[in-house]
PDB file of N, CA and C in Angstrom:
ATOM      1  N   UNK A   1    -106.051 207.136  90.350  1.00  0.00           N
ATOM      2  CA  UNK A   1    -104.923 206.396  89.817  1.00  0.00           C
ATOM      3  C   UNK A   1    -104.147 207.302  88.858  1.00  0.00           C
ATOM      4  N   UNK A   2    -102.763 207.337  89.296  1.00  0.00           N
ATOM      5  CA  UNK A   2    -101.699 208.513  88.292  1.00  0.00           C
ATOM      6  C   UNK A   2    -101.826 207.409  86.603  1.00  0.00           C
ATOM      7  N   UNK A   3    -101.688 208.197  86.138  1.00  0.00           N
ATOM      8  CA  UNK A   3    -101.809 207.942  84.036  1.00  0.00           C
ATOM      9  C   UNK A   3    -100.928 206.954  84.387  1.00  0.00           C
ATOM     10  N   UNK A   4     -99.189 206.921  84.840  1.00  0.00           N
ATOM     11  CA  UNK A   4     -98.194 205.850  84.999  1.00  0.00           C
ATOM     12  C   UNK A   4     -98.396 204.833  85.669  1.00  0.00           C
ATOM     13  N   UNK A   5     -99.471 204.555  86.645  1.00  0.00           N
ATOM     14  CA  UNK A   5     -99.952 203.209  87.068  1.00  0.00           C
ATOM     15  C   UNK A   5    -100.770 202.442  86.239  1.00  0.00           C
ATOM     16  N   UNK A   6    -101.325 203.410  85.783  1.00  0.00           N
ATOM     17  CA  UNK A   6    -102.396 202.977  84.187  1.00  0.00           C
ATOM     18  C   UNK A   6    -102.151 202.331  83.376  1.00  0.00           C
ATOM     19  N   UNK A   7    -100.633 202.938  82.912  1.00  0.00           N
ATOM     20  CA  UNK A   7    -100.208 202.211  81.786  1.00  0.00           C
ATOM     21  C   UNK A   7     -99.544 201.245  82.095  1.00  0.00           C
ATOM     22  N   UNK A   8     -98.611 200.581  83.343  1.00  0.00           N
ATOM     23  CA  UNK A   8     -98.508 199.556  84.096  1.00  0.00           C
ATOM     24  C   UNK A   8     -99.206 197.882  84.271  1.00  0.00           C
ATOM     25  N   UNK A   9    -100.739 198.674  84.531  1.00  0.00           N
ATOM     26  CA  UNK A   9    -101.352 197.579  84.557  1.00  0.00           C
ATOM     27  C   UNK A   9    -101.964 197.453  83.266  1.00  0.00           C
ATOM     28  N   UNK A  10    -102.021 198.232  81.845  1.00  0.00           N
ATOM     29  CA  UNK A  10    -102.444 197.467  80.732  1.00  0.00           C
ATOM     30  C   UNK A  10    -101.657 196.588  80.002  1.00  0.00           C
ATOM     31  N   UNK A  11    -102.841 195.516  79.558  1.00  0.00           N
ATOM     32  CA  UNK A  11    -102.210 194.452  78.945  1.00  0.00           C
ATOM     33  C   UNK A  11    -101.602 194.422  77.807  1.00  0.00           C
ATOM     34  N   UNK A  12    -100.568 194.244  76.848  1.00  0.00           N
ATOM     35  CA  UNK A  12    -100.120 194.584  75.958  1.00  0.00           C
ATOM     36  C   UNK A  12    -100.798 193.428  74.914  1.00  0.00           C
ATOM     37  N   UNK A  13    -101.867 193.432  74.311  1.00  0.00           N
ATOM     38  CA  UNK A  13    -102.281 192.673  73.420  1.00  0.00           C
ATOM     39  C   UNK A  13    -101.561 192.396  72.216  1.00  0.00           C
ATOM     40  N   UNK A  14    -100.547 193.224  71.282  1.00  0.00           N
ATOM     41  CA  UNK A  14     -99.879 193.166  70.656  1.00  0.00           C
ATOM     42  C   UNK A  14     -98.718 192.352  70.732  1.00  0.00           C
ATOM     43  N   UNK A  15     -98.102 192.354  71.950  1.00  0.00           N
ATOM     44  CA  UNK A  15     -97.097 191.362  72.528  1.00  0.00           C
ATOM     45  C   UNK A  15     -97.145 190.177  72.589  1.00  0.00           C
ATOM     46  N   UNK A  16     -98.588 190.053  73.382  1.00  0.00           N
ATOM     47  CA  UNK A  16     -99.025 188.447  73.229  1.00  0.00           C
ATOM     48  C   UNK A  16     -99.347 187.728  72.200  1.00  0.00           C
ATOM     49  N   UNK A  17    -100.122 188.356  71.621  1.00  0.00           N
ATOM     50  CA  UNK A  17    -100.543 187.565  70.100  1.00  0.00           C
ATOM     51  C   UNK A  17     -98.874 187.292  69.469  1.00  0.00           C
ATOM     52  N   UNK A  18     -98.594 188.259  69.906  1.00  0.00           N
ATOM     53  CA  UNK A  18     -97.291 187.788  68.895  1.00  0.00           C
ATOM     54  C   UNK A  18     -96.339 187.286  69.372  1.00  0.00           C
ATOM     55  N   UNK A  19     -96.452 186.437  70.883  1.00  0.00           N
ATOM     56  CA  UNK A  19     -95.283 185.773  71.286  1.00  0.00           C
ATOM     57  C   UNK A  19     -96.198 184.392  71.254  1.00  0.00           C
ATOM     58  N   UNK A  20     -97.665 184.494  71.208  1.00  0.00           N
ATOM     59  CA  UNK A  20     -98.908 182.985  70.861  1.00  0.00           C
ATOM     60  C   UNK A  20     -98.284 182.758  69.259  1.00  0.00           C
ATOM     61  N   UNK A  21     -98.312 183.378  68.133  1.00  0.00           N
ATOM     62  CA  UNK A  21     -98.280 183.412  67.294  1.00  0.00           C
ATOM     63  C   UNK A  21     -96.688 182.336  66.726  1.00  0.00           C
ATOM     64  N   UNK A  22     -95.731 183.247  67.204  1.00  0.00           N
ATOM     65  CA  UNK A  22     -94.596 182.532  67.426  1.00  0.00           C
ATOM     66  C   UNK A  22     -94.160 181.015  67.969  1.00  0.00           C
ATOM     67  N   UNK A  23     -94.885 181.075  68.995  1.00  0.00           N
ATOM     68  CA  UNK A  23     -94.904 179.832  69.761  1.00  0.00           C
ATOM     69  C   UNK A  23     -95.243 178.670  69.015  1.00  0.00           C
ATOM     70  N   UNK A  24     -96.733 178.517  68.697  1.00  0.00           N
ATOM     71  CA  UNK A  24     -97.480 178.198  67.215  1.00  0.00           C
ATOM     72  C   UNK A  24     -96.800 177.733  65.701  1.00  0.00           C
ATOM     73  N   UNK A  25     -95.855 178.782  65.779  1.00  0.00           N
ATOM     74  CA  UNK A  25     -94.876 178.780  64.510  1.00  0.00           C
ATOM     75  C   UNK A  25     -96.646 178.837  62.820  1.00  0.00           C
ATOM     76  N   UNK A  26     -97.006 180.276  63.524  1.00  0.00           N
ATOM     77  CA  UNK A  26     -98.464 179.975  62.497  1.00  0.00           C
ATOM     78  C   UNK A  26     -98.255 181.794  62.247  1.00  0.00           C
ATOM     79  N   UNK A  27     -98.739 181.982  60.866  1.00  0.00           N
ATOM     80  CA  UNK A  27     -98.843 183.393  60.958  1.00  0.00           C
ATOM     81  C   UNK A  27    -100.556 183.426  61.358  1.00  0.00           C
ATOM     82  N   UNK A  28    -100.805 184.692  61.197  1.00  0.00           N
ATOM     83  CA  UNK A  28    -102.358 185.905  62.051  1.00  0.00           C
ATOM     84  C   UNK A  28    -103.417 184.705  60.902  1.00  0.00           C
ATOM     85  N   UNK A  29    -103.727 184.671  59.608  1.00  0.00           N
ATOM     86  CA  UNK A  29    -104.728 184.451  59.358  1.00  0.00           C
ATOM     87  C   UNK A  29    -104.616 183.050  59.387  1.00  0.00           C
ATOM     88  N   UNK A  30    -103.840 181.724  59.196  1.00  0.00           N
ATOM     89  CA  UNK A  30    -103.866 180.538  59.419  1.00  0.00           C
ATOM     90  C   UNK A  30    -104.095 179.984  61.313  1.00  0.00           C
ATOM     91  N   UNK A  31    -103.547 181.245  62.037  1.00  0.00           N
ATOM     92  CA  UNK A  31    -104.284 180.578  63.670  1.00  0.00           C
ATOM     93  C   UNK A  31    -105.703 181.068  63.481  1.00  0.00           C
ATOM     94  N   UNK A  32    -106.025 182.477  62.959  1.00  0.00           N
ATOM     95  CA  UNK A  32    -107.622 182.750  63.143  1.00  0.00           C
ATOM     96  C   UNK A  32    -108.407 181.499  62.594  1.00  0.00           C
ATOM     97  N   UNK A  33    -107.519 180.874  61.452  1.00  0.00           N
ATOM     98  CA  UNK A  33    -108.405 179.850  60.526  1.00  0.00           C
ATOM     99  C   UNK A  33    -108.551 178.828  61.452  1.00  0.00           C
ATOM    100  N   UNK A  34    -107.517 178.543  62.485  1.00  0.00           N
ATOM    101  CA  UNK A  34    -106.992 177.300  63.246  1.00  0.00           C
ATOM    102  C   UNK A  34    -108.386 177.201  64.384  1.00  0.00           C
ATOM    103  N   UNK A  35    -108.436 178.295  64.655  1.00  0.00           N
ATOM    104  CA  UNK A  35    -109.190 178.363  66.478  1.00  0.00           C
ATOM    105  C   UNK A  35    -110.729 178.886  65.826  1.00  0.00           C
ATOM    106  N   UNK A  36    -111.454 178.942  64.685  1.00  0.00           N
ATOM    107  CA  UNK A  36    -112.460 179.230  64.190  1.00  0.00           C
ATOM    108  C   UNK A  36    -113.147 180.958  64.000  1.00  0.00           C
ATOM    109  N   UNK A  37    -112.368 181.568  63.848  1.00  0.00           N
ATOM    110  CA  UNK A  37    -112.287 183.277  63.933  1.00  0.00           C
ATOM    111  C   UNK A  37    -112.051 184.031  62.854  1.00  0.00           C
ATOM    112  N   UNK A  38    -112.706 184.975  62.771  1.00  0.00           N
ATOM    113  CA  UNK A  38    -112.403 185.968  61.525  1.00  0.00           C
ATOM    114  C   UNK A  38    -110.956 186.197  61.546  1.00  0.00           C
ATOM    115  N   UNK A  39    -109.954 186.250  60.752  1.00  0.00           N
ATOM    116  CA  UNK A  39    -108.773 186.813  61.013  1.00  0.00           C
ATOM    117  C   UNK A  39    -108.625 188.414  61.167  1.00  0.00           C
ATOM    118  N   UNK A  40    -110.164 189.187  60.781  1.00  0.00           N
ATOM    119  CA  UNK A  40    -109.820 190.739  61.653  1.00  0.00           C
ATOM    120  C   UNK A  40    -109.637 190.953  62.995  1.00  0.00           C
ATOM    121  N   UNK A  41    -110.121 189.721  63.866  1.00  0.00           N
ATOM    122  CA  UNK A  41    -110.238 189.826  65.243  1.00  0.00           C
ATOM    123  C   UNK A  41    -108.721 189.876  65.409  1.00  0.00           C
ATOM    124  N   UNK A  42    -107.645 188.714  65.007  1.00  0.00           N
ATOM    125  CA  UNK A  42    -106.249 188.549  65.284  1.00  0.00           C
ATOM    126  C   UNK A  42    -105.685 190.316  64.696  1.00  0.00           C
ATOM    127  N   UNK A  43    -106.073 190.079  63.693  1.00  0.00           N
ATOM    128  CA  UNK A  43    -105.412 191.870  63.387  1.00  0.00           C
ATOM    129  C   UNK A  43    -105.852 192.695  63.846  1.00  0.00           C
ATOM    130  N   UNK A  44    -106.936 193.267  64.652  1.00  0.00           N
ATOM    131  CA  UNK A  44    -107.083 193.857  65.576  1.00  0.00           C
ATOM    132  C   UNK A  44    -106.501 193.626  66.800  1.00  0.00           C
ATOM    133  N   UNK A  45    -105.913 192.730  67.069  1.00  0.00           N
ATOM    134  CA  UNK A  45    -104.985 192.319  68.152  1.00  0.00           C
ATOM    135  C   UNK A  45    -103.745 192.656  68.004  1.00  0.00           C
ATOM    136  N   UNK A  46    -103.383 192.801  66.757  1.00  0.00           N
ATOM    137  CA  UNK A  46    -101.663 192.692  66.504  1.00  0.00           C
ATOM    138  C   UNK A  46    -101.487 194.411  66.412  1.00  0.00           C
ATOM    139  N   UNK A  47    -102.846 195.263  66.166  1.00  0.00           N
ATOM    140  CA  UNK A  47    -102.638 196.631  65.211  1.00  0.00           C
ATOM    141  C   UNK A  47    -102.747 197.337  66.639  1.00  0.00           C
ATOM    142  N   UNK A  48    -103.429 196.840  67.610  1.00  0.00           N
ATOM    143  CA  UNK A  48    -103.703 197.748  69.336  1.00  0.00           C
ATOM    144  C   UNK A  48    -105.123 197.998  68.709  1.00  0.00           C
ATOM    145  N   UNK A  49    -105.990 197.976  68.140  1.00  0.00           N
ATOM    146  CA  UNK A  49    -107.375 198.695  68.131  1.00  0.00           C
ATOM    147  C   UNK A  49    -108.242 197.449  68.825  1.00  0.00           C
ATOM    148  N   UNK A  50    -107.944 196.399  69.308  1.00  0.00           N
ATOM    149  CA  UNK A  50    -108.453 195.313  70.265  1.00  0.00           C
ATOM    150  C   UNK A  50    -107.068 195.303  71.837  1.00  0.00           C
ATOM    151  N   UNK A  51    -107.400 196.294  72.585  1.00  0.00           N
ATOM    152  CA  UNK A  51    -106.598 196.429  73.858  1.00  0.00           C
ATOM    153  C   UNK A  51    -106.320 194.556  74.883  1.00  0.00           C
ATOM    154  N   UNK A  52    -107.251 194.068  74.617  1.00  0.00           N
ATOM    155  CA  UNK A  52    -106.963 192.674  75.496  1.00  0.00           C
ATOM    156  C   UNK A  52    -108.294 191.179  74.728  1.00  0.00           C
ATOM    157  N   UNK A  53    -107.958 190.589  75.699  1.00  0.00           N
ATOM    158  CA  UNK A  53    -108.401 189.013  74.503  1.00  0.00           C
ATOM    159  C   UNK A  53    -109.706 188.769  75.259  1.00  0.00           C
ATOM    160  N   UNK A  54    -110.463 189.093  74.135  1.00  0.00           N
ATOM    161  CA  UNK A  54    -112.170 188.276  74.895  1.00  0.00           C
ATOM    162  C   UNK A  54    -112.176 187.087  75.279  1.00  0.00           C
ATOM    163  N   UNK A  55    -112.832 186.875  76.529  1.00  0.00           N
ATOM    164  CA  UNK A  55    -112.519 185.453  77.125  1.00  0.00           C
ATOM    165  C   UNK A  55    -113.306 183.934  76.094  1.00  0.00           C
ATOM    166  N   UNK A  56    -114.317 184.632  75.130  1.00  0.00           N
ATOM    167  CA  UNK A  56    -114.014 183.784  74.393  1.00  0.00           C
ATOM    168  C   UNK A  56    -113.424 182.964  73.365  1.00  0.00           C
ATOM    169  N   UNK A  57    -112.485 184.059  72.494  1.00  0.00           N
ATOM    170  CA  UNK A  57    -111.277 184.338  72.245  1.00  0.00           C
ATOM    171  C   UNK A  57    -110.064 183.215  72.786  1.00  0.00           C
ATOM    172  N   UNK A  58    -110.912 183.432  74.190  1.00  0.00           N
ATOM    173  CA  UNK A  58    -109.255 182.494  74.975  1.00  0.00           C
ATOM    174  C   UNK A  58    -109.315 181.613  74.896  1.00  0.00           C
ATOM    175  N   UNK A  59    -110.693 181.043  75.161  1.00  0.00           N
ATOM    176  CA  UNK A  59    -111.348 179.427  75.474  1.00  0.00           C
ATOM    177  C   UNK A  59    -111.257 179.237  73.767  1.00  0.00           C
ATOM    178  N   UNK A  60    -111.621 179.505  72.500  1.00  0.00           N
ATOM    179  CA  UNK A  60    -110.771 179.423  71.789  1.00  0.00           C
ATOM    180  C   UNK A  60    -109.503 178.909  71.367  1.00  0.00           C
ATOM    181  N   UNK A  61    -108.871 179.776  71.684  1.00  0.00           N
ATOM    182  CA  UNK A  61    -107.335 179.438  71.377  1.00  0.00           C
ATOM    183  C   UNK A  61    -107.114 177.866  72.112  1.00  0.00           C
ATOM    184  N   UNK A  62    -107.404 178.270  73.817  1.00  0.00           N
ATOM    185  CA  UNK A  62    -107.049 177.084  74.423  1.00  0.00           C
ATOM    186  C   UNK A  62    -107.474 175.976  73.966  1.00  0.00           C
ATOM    187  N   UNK A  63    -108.729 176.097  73.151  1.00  0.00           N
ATOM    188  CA  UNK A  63    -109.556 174.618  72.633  1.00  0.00           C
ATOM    189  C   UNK A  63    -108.459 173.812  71.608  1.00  0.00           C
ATOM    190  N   UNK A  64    -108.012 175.018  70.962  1.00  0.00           N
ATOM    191  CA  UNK A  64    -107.213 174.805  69.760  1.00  0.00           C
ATOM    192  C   UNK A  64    -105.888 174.319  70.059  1.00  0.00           C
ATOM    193  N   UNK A  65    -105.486 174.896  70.755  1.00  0.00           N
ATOM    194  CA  UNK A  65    -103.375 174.916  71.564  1.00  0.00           C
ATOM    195  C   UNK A  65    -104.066 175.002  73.060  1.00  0.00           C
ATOM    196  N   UNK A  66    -104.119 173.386  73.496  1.00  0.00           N
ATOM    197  CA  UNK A  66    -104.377 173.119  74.896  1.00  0.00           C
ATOM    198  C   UNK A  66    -102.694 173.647  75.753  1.00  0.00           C
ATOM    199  N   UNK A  67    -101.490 173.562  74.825  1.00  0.00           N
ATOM    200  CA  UNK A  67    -100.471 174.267  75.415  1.00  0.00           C
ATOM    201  C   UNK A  67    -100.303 175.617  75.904  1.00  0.00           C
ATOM    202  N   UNK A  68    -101.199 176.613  75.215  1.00  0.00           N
ATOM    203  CA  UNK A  68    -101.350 177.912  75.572  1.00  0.00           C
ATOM    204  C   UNK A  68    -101.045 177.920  77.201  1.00  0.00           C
ATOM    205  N   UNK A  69    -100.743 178.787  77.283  1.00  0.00           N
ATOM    206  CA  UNK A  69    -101.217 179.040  78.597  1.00  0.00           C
ATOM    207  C   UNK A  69    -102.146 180.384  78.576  1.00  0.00           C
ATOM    208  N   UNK A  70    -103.293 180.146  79.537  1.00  0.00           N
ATOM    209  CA  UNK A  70    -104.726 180.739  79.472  1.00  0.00           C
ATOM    210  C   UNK A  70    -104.481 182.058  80.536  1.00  0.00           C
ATOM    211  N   UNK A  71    -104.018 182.430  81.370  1.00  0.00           N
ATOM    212  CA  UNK A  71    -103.468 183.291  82.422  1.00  0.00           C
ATOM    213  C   UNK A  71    -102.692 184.068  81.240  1.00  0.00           C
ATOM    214  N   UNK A  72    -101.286 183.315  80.495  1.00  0.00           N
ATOM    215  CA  UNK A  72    -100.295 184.502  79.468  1.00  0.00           C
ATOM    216  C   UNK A  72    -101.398 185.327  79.004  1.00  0.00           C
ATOM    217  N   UNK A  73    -102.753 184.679  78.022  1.00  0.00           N
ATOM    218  CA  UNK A  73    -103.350 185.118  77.033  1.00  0.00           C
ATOM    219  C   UNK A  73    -104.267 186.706  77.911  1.00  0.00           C
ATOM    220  N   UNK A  74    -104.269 186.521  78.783  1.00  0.00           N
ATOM    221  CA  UNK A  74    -105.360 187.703  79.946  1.00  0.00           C
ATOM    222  C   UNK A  74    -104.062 188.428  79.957  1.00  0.00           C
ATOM    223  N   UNK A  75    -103.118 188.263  81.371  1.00  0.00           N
ATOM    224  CA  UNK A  75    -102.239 188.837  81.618  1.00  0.00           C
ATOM    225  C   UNK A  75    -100.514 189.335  80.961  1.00  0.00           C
ATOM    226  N   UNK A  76    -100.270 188.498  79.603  1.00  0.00           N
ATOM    227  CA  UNK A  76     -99.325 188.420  79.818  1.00  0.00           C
ATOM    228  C   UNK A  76     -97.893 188.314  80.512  1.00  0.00           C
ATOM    229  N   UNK A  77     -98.363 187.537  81.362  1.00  0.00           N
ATOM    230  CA  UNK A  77     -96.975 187.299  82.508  1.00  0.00           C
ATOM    231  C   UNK A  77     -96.848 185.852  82.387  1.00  0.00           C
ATOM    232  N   UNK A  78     -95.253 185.627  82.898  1.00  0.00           N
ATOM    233  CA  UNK A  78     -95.702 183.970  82.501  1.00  0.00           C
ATOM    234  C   UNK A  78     -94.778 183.809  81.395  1.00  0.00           C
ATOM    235  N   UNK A  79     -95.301 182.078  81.106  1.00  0.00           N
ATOM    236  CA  UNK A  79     -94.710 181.690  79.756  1.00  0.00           C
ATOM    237  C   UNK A  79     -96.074 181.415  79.090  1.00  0.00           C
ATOM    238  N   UNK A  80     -95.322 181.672  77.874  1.00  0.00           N
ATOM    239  CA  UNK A  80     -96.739 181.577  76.853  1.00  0.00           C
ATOM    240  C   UNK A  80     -97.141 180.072  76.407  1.00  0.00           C
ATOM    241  N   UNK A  81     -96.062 179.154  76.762  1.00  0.00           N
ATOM    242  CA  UNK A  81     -96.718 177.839  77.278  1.00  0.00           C
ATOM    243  C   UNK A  81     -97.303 177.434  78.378  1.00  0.00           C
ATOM    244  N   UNK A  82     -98.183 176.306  79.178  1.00  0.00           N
ATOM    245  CA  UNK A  82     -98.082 175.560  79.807  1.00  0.00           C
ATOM    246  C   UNK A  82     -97.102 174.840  80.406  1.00  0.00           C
ATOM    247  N   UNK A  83     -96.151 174.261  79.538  1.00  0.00           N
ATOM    248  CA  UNK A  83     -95.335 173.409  79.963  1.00  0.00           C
ATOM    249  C   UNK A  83     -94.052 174.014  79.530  1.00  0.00           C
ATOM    250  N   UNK A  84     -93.416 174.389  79.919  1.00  0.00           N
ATOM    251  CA  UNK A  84     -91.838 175.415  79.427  1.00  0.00           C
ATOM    252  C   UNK A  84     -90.933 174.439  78.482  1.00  0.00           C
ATOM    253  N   UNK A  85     -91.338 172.866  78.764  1.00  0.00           N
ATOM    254  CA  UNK A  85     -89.934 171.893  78.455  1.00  0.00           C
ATOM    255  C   UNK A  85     -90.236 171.829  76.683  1.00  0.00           C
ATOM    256  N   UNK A  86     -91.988 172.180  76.470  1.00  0.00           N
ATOM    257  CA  UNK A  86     -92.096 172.096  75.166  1.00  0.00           C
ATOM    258  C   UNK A  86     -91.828 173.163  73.779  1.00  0.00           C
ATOM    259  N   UNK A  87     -91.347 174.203  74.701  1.00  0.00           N
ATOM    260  CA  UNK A  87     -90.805 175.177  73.971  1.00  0.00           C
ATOM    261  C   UNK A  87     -90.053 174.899  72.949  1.00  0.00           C
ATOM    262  N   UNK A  88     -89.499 174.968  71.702  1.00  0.00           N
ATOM    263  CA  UNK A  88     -88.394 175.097  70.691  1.00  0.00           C
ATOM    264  C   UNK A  88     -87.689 175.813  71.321  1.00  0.00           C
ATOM    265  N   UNK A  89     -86.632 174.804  71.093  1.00  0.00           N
ATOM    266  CA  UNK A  89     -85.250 175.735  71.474  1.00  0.00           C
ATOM    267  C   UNK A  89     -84.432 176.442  70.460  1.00  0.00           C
TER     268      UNK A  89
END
């Protein structure tokens, strides 16, 4: 696999947390507080030294914001809701 397909298929963990984060309308240590988590785990998410979201992590979040969408939080593709209509406009 060429280095440029590589970087293609990695997940941008930084992106997501911070388009979950947004969504939320919560800053890094009040969602870690929210979904039961150290808030170094979220800042290791936001800083790149955590590359993608432990799946328990996800089941997590999702427990917490059943709106998440659980696919955004892996892949980032998508909307970072479930349901698009509940977005803030």
């Amino acid at each position: 696999m060429k280095e440029s397909e590589k970087a293609e298929k990695n997940v941008d963990a930084r992106r997501i947390i911070d388009e979950v984060l947004k969504a939320v309308g919560m800053n890094a240590p009040t969602f870690a507080n929210k979904i039961g988590i150290n808030y170094q785990r979220i800042f290791d998410l936001q800083r790149g030294r955590t590359k993608k979201f432990n799946p328990g992590v996800v089941n997590l979040i999702c427990d917490a914001f059943p709106q998440i969408n659980k696919s955004f939080l892996f892949t980032g593709e998508g909307s970072v809701l479930n349901n698009t209509n509940e977005q803030p406009q």
